[in-house]
C-alpha atoms as a PDB file:
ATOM      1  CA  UNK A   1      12.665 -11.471  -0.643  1.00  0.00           C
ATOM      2  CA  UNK A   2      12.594 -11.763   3.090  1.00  0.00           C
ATOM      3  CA  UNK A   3       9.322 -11.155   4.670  1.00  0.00           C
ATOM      4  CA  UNK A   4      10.843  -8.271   6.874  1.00  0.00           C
ATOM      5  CA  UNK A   5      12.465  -6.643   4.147  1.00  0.00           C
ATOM      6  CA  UNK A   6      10.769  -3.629   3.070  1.00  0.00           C
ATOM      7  CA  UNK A   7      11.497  -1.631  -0.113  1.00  0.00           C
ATOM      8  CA  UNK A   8       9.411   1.189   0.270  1.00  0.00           C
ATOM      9  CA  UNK A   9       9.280   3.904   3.050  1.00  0.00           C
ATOM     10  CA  UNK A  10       5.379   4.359   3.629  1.00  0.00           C
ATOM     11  CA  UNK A  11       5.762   6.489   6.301  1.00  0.00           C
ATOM     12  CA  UNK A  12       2.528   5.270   8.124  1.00  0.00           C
ATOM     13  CA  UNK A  13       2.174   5.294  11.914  1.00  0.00           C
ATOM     14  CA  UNK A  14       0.169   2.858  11.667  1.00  0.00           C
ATOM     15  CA  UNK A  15       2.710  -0.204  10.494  1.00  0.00           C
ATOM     16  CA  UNK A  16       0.499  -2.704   9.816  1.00  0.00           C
ATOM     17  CA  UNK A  17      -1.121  -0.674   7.286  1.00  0.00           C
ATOM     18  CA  UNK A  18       2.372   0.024   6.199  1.00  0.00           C
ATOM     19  CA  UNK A  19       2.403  -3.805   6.274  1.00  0.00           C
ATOM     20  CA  UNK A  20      -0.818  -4.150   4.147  1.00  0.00           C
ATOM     21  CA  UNK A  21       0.292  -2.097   1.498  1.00  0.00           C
ATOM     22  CA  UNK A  22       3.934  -3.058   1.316  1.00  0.00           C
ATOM     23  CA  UNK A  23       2.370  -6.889   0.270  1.00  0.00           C
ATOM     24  CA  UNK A  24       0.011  -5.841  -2.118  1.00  0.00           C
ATOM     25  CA  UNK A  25       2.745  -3.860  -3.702  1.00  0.00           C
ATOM     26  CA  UNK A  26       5.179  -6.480  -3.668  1.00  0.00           C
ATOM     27  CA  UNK A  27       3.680  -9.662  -3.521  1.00  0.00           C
ATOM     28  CA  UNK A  28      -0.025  -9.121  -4.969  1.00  0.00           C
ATOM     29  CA  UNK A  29      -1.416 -10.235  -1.564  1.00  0.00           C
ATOM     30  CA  UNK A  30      -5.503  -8.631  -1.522  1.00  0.00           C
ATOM     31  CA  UNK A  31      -5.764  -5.784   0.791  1.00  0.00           C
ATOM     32  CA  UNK A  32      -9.017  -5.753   3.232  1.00  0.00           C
ATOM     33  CA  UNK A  33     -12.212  -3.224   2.512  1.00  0.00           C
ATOM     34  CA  UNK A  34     -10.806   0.020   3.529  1.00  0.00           C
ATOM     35  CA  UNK A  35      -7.004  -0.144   2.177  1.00  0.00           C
ATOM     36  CA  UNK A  36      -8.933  -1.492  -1.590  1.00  0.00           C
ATOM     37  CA  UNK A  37     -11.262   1.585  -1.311  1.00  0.00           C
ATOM     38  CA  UNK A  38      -8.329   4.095  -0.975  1.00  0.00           C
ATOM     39  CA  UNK A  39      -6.394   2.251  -3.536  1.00  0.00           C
ATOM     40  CA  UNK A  40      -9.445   2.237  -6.248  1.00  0.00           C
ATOM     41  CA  UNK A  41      -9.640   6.037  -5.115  1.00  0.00           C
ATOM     42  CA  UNK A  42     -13.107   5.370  -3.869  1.00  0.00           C
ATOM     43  CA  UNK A  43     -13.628   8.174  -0.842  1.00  0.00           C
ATOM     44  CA  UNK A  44     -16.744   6.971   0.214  1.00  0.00           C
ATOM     45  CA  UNK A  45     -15.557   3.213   0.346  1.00  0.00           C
ATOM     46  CA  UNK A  46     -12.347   3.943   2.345  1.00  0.00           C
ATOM     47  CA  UNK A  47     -14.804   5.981   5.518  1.00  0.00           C
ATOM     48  CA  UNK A  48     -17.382   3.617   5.218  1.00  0.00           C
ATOM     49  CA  UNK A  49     -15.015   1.131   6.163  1.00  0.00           C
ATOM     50  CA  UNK A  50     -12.675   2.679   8.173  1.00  0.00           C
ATOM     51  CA  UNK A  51     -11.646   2.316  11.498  1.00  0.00           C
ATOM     52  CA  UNK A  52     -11.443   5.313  14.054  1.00  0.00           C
ATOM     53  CA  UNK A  53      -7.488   5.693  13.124  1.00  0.00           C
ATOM     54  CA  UNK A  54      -7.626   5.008   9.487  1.00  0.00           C
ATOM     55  CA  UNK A  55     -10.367   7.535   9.312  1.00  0.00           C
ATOM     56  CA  UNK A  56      -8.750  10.323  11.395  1.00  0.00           C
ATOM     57  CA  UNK A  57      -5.135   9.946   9.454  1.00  0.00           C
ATOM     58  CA  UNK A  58      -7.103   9.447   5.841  1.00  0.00           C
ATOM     59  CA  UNK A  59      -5.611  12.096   4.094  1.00  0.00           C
ATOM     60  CA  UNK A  60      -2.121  11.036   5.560  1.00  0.00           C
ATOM     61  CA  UNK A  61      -2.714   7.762   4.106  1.00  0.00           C
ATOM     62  CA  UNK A  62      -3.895   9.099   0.873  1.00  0.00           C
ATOM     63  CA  UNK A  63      -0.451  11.445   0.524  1.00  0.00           C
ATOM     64  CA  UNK A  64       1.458   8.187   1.513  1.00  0.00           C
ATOM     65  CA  UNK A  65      -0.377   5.655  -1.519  1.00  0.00           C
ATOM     66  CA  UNK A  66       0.267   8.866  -3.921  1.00  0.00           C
ATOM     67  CA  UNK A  67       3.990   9.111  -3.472  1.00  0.00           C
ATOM     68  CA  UNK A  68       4.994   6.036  -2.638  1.00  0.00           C
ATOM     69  CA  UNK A  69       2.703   3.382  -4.986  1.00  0.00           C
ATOM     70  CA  UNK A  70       3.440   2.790  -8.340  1.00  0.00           C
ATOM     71  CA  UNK A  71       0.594   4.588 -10.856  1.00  0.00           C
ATOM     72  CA  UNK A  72      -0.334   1.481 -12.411  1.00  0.00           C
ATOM     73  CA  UNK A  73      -1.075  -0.137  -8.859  1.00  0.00           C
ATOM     74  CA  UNK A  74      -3.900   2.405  -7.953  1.00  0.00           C
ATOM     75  CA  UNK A  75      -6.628   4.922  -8.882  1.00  0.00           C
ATOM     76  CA  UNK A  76      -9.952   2.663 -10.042  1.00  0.00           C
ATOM     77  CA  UNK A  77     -10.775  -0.918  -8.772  1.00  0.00           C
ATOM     78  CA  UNK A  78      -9.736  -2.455 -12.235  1.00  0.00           C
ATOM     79  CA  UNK A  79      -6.396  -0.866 -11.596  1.00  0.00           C
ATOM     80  CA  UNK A  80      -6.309  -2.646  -8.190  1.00  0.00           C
ATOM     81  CA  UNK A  81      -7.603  -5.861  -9.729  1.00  0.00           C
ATOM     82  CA  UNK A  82      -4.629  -5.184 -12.737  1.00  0.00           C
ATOM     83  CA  UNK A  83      -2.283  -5.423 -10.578  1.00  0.00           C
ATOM     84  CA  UNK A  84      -3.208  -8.422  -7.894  1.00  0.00           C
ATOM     85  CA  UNK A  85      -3.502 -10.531 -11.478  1.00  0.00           C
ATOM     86  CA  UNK A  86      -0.463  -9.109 -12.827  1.00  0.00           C
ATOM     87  CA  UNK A  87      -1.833  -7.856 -15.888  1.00  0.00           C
ATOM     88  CA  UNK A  88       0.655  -7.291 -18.512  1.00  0.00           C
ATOM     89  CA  UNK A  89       3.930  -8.508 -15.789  1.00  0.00           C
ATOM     90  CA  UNK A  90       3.749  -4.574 -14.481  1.00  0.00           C
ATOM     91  CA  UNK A  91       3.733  -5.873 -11.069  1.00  0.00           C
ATOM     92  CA  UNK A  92       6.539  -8.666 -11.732  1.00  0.00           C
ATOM     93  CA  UNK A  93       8.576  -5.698 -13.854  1.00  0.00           C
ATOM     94  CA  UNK A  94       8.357  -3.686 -10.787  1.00  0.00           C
ATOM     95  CA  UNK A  95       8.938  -6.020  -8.311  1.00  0.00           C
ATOM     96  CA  UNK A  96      12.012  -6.782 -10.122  1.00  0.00           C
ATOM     97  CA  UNK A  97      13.225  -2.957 -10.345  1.00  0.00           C
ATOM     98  CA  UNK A  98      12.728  -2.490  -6.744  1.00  0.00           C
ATOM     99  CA  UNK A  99      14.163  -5.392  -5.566  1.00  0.00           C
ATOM    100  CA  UNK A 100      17.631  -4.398  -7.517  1.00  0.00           C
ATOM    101  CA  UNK A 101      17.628  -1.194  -5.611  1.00  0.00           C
ATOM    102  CA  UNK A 102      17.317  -3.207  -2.684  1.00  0.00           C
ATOM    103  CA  UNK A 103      15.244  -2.842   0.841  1.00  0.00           C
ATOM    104  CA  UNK A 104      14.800   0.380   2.567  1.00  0.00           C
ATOM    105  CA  UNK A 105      15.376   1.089   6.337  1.00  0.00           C
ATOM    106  CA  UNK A 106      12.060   1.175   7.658  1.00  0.00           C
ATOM    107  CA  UNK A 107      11.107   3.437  11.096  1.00  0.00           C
ATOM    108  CA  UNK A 108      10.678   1.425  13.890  1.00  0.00           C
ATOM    109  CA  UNK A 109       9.384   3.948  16.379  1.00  0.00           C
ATOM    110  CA  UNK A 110       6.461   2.982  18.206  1.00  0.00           C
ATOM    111  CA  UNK A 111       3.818   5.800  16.189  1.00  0.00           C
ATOM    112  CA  UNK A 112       0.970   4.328  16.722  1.00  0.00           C
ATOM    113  CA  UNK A 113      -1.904   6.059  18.759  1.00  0.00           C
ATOM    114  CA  UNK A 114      -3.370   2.938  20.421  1.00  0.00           C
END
């Protein structure tokens, strides 16, 4: 799996975000403070530690972890934790399904507000 190679469409302006969530997905990489509080569905968390962009396009990033993560890979902190350790191979099953659908073309236009 290339490190370019994307198999989700996030549909983030902000990319790196995109980025962020695209590894833990994928590769089980530890998101910061503010992408593990919307994960583990903690509200308060995710403002308290927000930046001025992640906390105006919240709900936008909220919509995008809903439709596009797995439901194993979010909604509590243990689920977050689950999945970084791999509990039970979900992440390594999943991994492998996406991977044989194969990477997604990923929007490259220049989104971002800053």
């Amino acid at each position: 799996m290339s490190r370019l190679e994307h198999y989700h469409d996030w549909d983030l302006r902000n990319r790196d975000l995109a980025q962020t969530l695209e590894h833990y997905v994928m590769r089980g990489f530890a998101p910061g403070g503010f992408t593990s509080a919307v994960l583990a569905n903690d509200l308060f968390g995710a403002v308290s530690h927000a930046d001025n962009w992640n906390k105006n396009a919240i709900v936008e990033i909220a919509q995008a972890v809903a439709i596009t993560c797995p439901a194993t890979a979010y909604g509590s902190y243990e689920a977050v934790e689950a999945w970084l350790k791999d509990k039970d191979s979900r992440r390594s099953k999943y991994v492998t399904w996406r991977m044989l659908q194969g990477p997604v073309k990923v929007h490259n236009e220049d989104k971002v507000p800053f």
